[in-house]
N, C-alpha and C. Protein backbone atom coordinates (compact mmCIF):
# COMPACT_ATOMS: atom_id res chain seq x y z
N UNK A 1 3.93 -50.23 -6.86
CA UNK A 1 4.24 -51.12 -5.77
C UNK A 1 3.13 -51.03 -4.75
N UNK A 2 2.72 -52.22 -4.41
CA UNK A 2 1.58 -52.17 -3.37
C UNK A 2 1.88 -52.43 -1.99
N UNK A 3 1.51 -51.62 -0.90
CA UNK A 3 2.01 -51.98 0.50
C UNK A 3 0.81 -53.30 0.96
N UNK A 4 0.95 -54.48 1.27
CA UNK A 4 -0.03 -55.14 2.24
C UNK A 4 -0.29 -55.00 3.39
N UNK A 5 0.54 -54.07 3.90
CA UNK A 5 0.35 -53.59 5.44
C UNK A 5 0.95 -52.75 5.57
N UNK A 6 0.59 -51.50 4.73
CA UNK A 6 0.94 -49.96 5.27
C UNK A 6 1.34 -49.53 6.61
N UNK A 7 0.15 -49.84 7.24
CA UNK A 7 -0.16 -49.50 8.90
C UNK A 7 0.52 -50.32 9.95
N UNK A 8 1.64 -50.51 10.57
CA UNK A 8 1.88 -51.43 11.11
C UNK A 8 1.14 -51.40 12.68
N UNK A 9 1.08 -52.49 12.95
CA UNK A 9 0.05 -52.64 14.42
C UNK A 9 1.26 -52.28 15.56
N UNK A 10 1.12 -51.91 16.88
CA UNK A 10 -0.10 -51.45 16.91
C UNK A 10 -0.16 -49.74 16.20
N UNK A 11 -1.00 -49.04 16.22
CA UNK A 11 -1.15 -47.92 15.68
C UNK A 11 -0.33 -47.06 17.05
N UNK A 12 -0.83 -45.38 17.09
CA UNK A 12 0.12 -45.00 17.72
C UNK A 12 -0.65 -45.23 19.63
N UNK A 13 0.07 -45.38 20.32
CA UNK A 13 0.00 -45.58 21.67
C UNK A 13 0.40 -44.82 22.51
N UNK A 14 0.02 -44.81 23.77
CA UNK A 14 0.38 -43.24 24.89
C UNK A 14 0.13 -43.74 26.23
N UNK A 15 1.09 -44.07 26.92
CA UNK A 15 0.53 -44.38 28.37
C UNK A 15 0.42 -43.56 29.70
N UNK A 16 -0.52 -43.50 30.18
CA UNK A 16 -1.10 -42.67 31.04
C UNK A 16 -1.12 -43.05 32.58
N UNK A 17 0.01 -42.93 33.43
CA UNK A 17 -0.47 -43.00 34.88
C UNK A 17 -1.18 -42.49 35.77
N UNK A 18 -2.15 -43.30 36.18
CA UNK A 18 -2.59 -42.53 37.27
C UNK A 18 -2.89 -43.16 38.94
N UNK A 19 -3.24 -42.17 39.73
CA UNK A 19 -3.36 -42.48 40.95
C UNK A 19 -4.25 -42.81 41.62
N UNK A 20 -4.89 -44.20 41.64
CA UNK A 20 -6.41 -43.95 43.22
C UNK A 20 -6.53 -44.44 43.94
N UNK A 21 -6.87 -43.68 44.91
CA UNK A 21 -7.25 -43.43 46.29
C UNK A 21 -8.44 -43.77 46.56
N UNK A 22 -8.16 -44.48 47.61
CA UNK A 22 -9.72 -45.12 47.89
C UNK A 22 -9.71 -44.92 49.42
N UNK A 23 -10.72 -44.45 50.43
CA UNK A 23 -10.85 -44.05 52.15
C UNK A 23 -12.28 -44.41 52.13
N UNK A 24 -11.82 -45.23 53.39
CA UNK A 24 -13.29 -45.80 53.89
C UNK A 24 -14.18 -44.94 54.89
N UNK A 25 -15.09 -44.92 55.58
CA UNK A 25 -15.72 -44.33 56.11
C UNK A 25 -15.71 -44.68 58.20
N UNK A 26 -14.86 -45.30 58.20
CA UNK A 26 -14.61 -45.53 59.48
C UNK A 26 -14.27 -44.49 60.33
N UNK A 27 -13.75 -45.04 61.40
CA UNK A 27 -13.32 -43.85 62.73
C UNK A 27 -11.78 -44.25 63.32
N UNK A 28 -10.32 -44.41 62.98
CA UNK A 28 -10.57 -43.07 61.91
C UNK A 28 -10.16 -43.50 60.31
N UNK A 29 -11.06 -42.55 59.56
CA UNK A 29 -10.66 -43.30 58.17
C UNK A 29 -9.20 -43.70 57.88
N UNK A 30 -9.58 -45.23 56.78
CA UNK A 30 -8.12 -44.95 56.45
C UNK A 30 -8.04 -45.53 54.97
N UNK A 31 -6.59 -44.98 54.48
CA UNK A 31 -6.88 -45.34 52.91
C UNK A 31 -6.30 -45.98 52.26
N UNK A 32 -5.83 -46.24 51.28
CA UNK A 32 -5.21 -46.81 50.21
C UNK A 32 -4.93 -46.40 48.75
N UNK A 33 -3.77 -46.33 48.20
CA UNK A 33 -3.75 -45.53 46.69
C UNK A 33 -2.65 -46.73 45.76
N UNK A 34 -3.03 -46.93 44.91
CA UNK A 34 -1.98 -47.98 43.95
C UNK A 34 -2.18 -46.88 42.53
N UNK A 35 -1.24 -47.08 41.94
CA UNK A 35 -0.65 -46.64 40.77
C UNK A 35 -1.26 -47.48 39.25
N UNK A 36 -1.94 -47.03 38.61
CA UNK A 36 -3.05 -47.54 37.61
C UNK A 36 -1.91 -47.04 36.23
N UNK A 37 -1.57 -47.71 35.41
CA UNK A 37 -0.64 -47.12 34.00
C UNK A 37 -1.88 -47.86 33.10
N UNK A 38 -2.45 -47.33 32.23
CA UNK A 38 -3.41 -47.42 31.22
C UNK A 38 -2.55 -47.42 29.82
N UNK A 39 -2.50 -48.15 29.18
CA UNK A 39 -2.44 -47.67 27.91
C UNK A 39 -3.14 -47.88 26.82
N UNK A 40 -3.68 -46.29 25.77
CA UNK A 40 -3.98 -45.61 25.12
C UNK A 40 -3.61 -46.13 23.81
N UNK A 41 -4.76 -46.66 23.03
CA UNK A 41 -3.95 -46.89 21.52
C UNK A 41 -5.19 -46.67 20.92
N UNK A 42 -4.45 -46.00 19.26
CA UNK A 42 -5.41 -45.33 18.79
C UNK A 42 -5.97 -46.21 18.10
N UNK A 43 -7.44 -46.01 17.77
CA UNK A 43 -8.28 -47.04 17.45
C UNK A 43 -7.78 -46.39 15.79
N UNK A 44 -8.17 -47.59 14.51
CA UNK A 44 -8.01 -47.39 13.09
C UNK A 44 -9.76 -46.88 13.10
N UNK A 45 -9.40 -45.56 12.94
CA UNK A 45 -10.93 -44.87 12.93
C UNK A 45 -11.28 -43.64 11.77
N UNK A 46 -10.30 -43.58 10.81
CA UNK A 46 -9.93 -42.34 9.71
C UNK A 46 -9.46 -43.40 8.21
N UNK A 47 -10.31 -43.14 7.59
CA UNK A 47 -9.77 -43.65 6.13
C UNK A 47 -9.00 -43.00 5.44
N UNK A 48 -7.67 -43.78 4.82
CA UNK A 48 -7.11 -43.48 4.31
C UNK A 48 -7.28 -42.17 3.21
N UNK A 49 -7.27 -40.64 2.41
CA UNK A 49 -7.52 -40.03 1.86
C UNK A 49 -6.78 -39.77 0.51
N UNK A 50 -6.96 -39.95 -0.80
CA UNK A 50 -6.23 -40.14 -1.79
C UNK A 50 -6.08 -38.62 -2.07
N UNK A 51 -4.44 -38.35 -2.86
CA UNK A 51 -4.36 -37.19 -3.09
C UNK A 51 -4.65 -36.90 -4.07
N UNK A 52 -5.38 -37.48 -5.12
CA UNK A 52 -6.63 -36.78 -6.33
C UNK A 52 -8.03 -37.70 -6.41
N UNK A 53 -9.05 -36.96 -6.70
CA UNK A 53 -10.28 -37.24 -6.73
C UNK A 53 -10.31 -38.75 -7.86
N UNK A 54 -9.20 -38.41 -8.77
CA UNK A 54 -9.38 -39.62 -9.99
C UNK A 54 -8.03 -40.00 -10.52
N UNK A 55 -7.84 -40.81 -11.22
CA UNK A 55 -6.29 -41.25 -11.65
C UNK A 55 -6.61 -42.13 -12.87
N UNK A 56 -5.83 -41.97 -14.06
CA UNK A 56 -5.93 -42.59 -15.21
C UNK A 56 -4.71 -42.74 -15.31
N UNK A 57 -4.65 -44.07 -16.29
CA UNK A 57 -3.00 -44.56 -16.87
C UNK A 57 -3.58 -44.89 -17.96
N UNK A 58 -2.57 -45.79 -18.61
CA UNK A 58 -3.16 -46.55 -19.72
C UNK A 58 -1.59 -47.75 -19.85
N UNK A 59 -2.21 -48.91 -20.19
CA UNK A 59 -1.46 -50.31 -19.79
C UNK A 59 -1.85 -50.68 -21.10
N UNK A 60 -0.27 -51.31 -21.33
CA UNK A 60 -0.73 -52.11 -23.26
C UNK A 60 -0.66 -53.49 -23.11
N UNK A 61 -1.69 -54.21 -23.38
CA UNK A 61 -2.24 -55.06 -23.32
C UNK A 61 -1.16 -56.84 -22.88
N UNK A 62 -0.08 -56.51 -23.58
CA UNK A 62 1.21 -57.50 -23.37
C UNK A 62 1.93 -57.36 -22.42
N UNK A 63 1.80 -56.37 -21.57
CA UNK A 63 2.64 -56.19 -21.02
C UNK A 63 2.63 -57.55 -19.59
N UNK A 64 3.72 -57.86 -19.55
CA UNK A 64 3.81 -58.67 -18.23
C UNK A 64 3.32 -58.10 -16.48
N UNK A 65 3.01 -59.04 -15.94
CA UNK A 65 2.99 -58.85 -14.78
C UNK A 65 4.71 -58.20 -13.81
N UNK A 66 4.47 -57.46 -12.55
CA UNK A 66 5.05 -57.31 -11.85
C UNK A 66 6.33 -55.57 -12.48
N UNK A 67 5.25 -54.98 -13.49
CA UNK A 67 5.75 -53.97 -13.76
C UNK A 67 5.06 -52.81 -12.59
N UNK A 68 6.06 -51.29 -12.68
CA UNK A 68 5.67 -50.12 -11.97
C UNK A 68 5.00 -49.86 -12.86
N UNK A 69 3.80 -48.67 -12.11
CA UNK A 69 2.84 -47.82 -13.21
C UNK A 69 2.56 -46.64 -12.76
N UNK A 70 2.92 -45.81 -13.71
CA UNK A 70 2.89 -44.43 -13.43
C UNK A 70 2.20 -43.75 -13.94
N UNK A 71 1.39 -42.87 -13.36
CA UNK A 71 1.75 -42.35 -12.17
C UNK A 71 1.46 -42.78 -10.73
N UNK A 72 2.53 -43.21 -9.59
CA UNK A 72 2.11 -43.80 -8.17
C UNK A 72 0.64 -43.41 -7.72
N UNK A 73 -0.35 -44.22 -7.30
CA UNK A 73 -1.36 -43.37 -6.39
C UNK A 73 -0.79 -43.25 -4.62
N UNK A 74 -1.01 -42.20 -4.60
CA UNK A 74 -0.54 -41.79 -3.40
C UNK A 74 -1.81 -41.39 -2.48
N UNK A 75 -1.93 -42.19 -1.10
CA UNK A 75 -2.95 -41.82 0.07
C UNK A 75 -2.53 -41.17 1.19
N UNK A 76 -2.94 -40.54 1.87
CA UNK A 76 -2.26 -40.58 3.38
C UNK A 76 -3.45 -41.14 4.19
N UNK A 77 -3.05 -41.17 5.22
CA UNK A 77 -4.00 -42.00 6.84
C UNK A 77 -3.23 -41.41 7.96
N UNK A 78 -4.24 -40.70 8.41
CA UNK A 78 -4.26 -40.05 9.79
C UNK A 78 -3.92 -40.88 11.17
N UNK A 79 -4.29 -41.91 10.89
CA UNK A 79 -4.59 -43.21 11.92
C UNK A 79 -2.74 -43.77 11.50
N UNK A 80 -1.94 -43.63 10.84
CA UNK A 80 -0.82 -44.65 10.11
C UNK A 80 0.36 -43.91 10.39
N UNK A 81 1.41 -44.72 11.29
CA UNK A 81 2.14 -43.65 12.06
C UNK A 81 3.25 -43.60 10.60
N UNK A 82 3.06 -44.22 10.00
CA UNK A 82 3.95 -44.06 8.27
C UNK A 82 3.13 -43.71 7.50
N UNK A 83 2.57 -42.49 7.37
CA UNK A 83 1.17 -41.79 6.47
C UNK A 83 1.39 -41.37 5.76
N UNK A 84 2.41 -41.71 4.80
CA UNK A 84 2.29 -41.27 3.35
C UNK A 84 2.14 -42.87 2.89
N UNK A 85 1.01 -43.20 2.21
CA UNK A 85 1.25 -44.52 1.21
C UNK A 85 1.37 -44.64 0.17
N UNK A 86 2.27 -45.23 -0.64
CA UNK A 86 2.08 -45.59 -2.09
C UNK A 86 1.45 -46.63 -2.73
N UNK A 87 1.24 -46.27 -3.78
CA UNK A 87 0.53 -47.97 -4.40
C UNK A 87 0.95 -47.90 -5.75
């Protein structure tokens, strides 16, 4: 079975508040601070890694489309908040 979109978007995300402050240089200074929320998403930056170097089957020649084949290849992805894949 093949996934077409293993990875669903967005990947994983993290939001980060922060605070700034900004003071001017007057007499007497004065300032200002607003509340900044950023959010953090992880870029797709790690390729997927298969769990053997090689994989052989063997398929007889009649056989129809839309059969399983075994043995599954199996990947994981670091980047894929569902990181086990099958194919």
């Amino acid at each position: 079975r093949g996934l077409m979109n293993p990875c669903p978007s967005p990947l994983n995300t993290k939001d980060v508040t922060f605070t700034v402050l900004v003071t001017d240089t007057g007499t007497p200074p004065l300032s200002s601070n607003v509340s900044l929320i950023m959010t953090i998403e992880d870029a797709n930056d790690n390729a997927p890694v298969f769990g053997n170097s090689s994989y052989s089957l063997s398929v007889d020649e009649n056989v129809g489309s839309g059969i399983s084949l075994s043995p599954a290849i199996q990947a994981t992805d670091v980047d894929c908040v569902a990181s086990n894949l099958v194919y």
